[in-house]
Every structure is written in structure tokens, then in C-alpha cells.
N, C-alpha and C. Protein backbone atom coordinates (compact mmCIF):
# COMPACT_ATOMS: atom_id res chain seq x y z
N UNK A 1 35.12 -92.54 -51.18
CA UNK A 1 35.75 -91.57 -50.33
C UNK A 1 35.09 -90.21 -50.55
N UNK A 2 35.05 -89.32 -49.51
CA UNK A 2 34.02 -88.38 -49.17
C UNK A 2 35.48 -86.93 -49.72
N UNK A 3 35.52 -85.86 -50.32
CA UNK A 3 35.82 -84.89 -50.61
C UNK A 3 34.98 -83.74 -50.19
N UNK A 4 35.36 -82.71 -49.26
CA UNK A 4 35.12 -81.91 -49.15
C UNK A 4 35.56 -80.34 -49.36
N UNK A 5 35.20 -79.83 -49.30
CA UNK A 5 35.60 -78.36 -48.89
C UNK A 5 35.90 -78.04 -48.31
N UNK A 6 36.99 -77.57 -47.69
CA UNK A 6 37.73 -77.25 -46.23
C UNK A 6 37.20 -75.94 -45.95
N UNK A 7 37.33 -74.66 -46.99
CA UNK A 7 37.09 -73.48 -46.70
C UNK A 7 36.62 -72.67 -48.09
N UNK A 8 36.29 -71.49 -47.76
CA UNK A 8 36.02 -70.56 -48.79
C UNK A 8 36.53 -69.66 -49.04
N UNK A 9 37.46 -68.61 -49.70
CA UNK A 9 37.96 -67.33 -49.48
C UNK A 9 37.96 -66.56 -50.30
N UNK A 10 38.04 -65.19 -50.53
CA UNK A 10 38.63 -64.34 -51.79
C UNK A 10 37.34 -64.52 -52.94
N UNK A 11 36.01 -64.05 -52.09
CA UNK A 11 34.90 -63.82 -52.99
C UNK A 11 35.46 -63.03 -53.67
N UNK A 12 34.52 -62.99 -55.09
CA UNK A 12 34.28 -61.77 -55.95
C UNK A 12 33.18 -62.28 -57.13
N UNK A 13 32.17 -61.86 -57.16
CA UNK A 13 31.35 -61.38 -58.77
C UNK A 13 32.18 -61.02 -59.91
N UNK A 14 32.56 -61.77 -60.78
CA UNK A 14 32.74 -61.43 -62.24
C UNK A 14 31.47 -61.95 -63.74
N UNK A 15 31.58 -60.52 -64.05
CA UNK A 15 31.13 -60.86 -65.27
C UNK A 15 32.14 -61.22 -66.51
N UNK A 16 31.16 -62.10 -67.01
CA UNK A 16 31.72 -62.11 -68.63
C UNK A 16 31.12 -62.10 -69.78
N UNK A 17 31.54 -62.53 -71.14
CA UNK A 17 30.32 -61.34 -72.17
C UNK A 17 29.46 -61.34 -71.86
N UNK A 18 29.43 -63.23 -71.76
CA UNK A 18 27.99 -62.78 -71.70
C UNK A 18 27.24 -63.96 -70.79
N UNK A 19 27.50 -63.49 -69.66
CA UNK A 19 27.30 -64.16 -68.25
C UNK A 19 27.77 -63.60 -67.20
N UNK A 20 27.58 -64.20 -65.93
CA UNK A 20 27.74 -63.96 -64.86
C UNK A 20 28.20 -65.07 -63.67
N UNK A 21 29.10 -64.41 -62.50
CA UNK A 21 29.43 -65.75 -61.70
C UNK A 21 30.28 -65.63 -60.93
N UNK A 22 30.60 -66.70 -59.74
CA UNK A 22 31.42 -65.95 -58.56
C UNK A 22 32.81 -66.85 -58.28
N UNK A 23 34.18 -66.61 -58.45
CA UNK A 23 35.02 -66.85 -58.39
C UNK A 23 35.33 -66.76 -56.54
N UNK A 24 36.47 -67.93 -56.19
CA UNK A 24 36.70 -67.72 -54.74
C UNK A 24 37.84 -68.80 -54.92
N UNK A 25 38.58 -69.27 -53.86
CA UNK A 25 39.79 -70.03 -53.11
C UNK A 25 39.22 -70.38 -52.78
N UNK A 26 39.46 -72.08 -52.59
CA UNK A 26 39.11 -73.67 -51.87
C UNK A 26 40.24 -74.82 -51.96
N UNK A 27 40.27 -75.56 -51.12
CA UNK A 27 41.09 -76.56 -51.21
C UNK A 27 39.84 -77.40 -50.70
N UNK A 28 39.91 -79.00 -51.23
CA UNK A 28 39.36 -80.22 -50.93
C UNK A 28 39.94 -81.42 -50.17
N UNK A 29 39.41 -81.70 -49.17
CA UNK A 29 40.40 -82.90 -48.70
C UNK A 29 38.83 -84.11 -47.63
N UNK A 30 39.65 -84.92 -47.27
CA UNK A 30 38.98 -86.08 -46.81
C UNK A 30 39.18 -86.18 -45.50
N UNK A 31 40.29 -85.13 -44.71
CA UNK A 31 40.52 -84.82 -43.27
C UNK A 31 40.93 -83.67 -42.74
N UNK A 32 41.23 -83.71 -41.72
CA UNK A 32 41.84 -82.45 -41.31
C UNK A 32 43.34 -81.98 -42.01
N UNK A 33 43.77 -81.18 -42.58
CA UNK A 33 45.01 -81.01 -42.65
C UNK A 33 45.22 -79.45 -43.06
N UNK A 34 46.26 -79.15 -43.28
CA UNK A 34 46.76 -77.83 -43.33
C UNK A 34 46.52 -77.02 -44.87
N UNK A 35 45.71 -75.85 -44.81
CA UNK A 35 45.60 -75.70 -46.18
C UNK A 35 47.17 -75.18 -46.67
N UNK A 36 46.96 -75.37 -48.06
CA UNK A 36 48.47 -76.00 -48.58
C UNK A 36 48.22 -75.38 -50.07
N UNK A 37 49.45 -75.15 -50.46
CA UNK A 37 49.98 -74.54 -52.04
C UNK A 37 49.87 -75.50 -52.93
N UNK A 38 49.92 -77.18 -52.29
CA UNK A 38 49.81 -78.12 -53.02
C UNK A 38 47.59 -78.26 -53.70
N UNK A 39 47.04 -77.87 -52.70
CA UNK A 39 45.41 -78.75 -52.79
C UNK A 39 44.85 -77.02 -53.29
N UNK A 40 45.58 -75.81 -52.87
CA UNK A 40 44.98 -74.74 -52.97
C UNK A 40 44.64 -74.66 -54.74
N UNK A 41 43.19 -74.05 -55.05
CA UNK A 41 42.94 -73.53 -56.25
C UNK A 41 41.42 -72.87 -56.01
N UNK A 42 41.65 -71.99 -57.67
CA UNK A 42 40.66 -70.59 -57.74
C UNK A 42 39.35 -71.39 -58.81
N UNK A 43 38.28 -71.18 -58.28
CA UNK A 43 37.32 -71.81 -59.04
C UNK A 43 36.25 -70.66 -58.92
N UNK A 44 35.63 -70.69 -60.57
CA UNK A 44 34.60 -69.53 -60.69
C UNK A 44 33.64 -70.88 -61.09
N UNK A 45 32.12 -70.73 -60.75
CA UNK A 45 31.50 -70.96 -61.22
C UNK A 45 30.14 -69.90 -61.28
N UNK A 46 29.37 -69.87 -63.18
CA UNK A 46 28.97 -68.85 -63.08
C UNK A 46 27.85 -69.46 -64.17
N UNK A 47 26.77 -68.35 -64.80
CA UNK A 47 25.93 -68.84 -65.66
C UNK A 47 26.10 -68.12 -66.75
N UNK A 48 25.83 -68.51 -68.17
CA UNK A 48 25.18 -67.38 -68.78
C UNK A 48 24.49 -66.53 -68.75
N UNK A 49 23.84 -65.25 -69.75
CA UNK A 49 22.99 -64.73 -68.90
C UNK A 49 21.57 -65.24 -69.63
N UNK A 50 21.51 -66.18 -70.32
CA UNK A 50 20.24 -67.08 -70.69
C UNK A 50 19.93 -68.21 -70.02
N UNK A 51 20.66 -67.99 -69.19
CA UNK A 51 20.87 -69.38 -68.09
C UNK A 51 20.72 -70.68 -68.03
N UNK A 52 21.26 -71.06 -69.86
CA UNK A 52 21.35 -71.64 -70.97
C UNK A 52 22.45 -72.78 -70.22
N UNK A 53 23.75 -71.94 -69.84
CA UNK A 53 24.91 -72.85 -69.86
C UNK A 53 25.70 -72.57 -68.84
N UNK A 54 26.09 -73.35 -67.67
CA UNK A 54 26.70 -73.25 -66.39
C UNK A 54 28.48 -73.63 -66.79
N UNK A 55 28.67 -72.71 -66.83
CA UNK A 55 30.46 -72.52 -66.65
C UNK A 55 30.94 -73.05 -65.19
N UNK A 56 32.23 -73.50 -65.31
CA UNK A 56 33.03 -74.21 -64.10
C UNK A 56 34.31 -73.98 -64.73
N UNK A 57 35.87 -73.53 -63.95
CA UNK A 57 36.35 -73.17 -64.70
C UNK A 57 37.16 -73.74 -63.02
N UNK A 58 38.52 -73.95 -63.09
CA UNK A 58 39.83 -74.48 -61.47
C UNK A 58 41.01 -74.22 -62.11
N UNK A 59 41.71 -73.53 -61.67
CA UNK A 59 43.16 -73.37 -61.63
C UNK A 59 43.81 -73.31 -60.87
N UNK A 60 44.99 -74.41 -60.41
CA UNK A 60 45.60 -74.86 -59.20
C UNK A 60 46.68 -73.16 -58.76
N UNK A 61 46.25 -72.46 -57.80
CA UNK A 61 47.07 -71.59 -57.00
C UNK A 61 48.13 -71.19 -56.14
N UNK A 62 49.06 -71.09 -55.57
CA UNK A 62 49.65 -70.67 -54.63
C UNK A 62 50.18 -69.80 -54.60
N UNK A 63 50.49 -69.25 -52.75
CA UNK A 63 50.99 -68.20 -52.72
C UNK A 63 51.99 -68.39 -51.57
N UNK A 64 53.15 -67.33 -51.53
CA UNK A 64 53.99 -67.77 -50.75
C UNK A 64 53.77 -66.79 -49.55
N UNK A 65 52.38 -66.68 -48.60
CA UNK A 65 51.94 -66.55 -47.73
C UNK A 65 51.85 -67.86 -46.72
N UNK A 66 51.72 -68.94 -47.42
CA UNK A 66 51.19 -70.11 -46.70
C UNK A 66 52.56 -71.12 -46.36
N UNK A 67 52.27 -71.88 -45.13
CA UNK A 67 53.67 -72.34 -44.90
C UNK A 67 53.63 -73.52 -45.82
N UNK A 68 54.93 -74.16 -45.51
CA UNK A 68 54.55 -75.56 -46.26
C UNK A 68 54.48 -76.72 -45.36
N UNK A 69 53.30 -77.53 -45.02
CA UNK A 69 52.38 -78.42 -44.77
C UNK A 69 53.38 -79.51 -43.77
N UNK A 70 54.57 -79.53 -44.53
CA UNK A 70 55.43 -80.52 -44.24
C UNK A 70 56.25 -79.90 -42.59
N UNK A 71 55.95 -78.61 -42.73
CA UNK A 71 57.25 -77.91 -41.75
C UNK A 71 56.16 -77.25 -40.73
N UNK A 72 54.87 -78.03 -40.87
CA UNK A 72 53.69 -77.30 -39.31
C UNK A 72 53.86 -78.68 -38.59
N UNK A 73 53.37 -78.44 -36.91
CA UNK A 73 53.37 -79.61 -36.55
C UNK A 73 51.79 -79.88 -36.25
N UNK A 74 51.54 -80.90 -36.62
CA UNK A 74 50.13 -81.56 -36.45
C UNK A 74 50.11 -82.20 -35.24
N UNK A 75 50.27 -81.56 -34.40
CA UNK A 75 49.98 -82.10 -32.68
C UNK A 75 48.28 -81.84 -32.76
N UNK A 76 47.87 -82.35 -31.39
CA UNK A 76 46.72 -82.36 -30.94
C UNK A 76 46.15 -81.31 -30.82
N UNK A 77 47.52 -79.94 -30.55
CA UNK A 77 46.75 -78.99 -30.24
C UNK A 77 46.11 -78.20 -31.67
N UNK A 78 47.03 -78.59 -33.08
CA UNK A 78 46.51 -78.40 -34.02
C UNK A 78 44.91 -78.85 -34.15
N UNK A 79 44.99 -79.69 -33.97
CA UNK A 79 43.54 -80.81 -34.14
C UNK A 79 42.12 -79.76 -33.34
N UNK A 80 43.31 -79.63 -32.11
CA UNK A 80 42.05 -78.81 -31.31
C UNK A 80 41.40 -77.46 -31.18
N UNK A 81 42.27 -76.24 -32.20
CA UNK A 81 41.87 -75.26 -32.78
C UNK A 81 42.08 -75.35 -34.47
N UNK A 82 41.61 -76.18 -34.79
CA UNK A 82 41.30 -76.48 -36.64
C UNK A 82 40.30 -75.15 -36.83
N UNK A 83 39.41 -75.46 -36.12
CA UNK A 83 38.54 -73.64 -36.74
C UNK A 83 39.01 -72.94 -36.69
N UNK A 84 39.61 -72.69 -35.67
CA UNK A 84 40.17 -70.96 -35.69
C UNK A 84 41.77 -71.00 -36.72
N UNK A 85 42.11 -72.08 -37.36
CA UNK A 85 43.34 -71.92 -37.98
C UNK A 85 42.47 -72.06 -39.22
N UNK A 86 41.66 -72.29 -39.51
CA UNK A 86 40.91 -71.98 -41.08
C UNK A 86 40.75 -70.61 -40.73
N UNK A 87 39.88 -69.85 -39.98
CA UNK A 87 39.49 -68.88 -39.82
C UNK A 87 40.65 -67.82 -39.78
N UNK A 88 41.72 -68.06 -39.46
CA UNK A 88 43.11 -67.15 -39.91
C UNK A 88 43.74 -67.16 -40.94
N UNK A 89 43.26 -68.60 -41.41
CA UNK A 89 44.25 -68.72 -42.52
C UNK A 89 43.66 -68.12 -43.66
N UNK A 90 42.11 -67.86 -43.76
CA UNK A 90 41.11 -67.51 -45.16
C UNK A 90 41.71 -66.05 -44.33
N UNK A 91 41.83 -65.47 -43.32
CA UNK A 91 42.22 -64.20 -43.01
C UNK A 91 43.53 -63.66 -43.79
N UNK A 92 44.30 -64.37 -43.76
CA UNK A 92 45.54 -64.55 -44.51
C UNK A 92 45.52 -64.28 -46.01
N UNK A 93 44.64 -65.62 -46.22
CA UNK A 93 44.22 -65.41 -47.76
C UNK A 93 43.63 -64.04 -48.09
N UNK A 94 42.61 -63.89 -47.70
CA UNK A 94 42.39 -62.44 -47.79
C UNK A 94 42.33 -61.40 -47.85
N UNK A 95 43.71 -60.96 -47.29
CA UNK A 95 44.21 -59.97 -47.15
C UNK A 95 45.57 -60.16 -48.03
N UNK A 96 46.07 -60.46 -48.25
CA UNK A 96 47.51 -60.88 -50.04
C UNK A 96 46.80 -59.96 -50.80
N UNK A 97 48.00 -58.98 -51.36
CA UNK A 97 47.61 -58.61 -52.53
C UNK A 97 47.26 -59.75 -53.71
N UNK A 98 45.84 -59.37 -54.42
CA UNK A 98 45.78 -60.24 -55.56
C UNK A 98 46.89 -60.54 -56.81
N UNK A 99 48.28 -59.92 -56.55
CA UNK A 99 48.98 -60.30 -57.76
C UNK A 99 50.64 -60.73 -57.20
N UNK A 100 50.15 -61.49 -55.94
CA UNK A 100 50.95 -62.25 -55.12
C UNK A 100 50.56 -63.39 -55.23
N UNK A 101 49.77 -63.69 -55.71
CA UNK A 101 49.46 -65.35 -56.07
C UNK A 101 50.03 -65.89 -57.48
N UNK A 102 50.18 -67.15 -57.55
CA UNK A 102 50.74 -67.48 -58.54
C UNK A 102 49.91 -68.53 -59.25
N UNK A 103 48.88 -68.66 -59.90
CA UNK A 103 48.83 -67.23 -61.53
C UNK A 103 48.39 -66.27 -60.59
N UNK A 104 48.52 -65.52 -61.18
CA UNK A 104 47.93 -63.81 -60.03
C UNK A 104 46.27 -64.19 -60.21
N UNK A 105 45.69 -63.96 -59.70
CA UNK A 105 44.39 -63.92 -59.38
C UNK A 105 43.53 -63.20 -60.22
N UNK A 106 44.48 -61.60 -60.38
CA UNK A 106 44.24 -60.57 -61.60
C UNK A 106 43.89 -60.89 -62.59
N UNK A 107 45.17 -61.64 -62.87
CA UNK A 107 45.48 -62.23 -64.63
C UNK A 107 44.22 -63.41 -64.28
N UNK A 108 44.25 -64.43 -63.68
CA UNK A 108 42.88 -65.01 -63.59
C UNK A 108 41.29 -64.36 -64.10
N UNK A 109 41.24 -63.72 -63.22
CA UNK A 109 39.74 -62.97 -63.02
C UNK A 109 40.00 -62.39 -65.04
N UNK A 110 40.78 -61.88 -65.20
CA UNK A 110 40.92 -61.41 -66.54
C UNK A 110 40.45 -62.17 -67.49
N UNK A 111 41.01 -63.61 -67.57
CA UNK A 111 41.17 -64.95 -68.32
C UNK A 111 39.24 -64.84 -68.25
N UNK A 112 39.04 -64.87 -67.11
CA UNK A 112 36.98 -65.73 -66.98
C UNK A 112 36.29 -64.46 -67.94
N UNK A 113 36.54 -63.28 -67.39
CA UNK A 113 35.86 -62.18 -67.70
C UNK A 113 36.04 -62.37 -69.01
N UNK A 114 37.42 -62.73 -69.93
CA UNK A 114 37.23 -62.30 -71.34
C UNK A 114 36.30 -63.72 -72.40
N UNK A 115 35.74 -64.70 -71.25
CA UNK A 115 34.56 -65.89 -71.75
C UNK A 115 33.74 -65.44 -72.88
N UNK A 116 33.74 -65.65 -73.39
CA UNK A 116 32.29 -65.47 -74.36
C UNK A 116 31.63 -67.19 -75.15
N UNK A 117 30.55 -67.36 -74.33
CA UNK A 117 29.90 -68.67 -74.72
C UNK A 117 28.89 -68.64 -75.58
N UNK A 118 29.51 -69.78 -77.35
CA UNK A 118 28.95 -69.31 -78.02
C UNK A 118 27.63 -70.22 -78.28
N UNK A 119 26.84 -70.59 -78.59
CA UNK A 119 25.10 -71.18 -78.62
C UNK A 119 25.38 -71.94 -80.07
């Protein structure tokens, strides 16, 4: 079974001691469906700066911006603007204050930044 990436959102560059790397919002799925509080999470992936050792780091997210999955209706007409409802919905995402998410995003980005990978 094929996993994909539905979307991308909520770039940012963080450093840490002693590396570098870019944190964002994704959910994965195998069809069309509604991004969701359940599949949503924050993944940094980044390098050292000897470019020694590739960090990967996921922590499952939500925020109570997003409806819940169960209470949209998946008619056809859903089916038939799927782009433009990613394209609102990373709009959505995007615009939340970062410490409206739950873990806050803040306290996240905090957690990667304070990395130090030792050799």
C-alpha cells in the first residue's frame, strides 16, 4: 500500500546546536480524505552541521481549527474541489497562532532546537 503526503504547511528553518533543518505539518494517507487531528503531525527533518547525521524527529498534532472528519460530508462535490480544500485548509493551518496547537508548535520548535548530536 502506497502512503503519501497529502500536503505541506507551516514551514520554518530551525537550528540546533549543532545542525540545521526544516520543520512543517503533513498528514499521510492512501486516498482522498479530509485532513484531520487524527493523521495531522509536525515533522522536522534536518542535518548536522558535519553532515555526519540526518535527524527525523514526528509528533502527532492537533488543533481545534480543523473540523472533525466524521461531521464533513464527502459528496462528490468534495471529491471535485479536493485541491482547492487542501489549498484552504494549509491556509487555515497557516494562519493559527503557533501556540494553538496541541503540543504548541512553540514548545515543539523549542524541544528540536535544544538537539545536540553527540559523535
Amino acid at each position: 500500500m502506497l502512503f503519501r503526503s497529502v500536503f505541506h504547511s507551516n514551514f520554518a528553518y530551525l537550528d540546533f546546536q549543532n545542525g540545521t533543518g526544516i520543520r512543517y505539518l503533513t498528514q499521510y494517507a492512501q486516498g482522498v480524505y479530509p485532513i484531520n487531528n487524527y493523521s495531522l503531525f509536525y515533522t522536522f527533518q534536518g542535518l548536522t552541521s558535519d553532515e555526519r547525521f540526518y535527524i527525523a524527529a514526528i509528533f502527532p498534532v492537533s488543533t481545534p481549527a480543523l473540523p472533525d472528519p466524521e461531521t464533513m460530508e464527502l459528496d462528490q462535490q468534495f471529491y471535485d474541489t479536493y485541491l482547492q480544500y487542501i489549498e484552504e485548509t494549509i491556509f487555515l493551518l497557516e494562519t493559527q497562532p503557533l501556540d494553538t496547537f496541541t503540543p504548541s508548535l512553540i514548545d515543539l520548535d523549542l524541544l528540536i532546537e535544544s538537539l545536540r548530536i553527540e559523535r
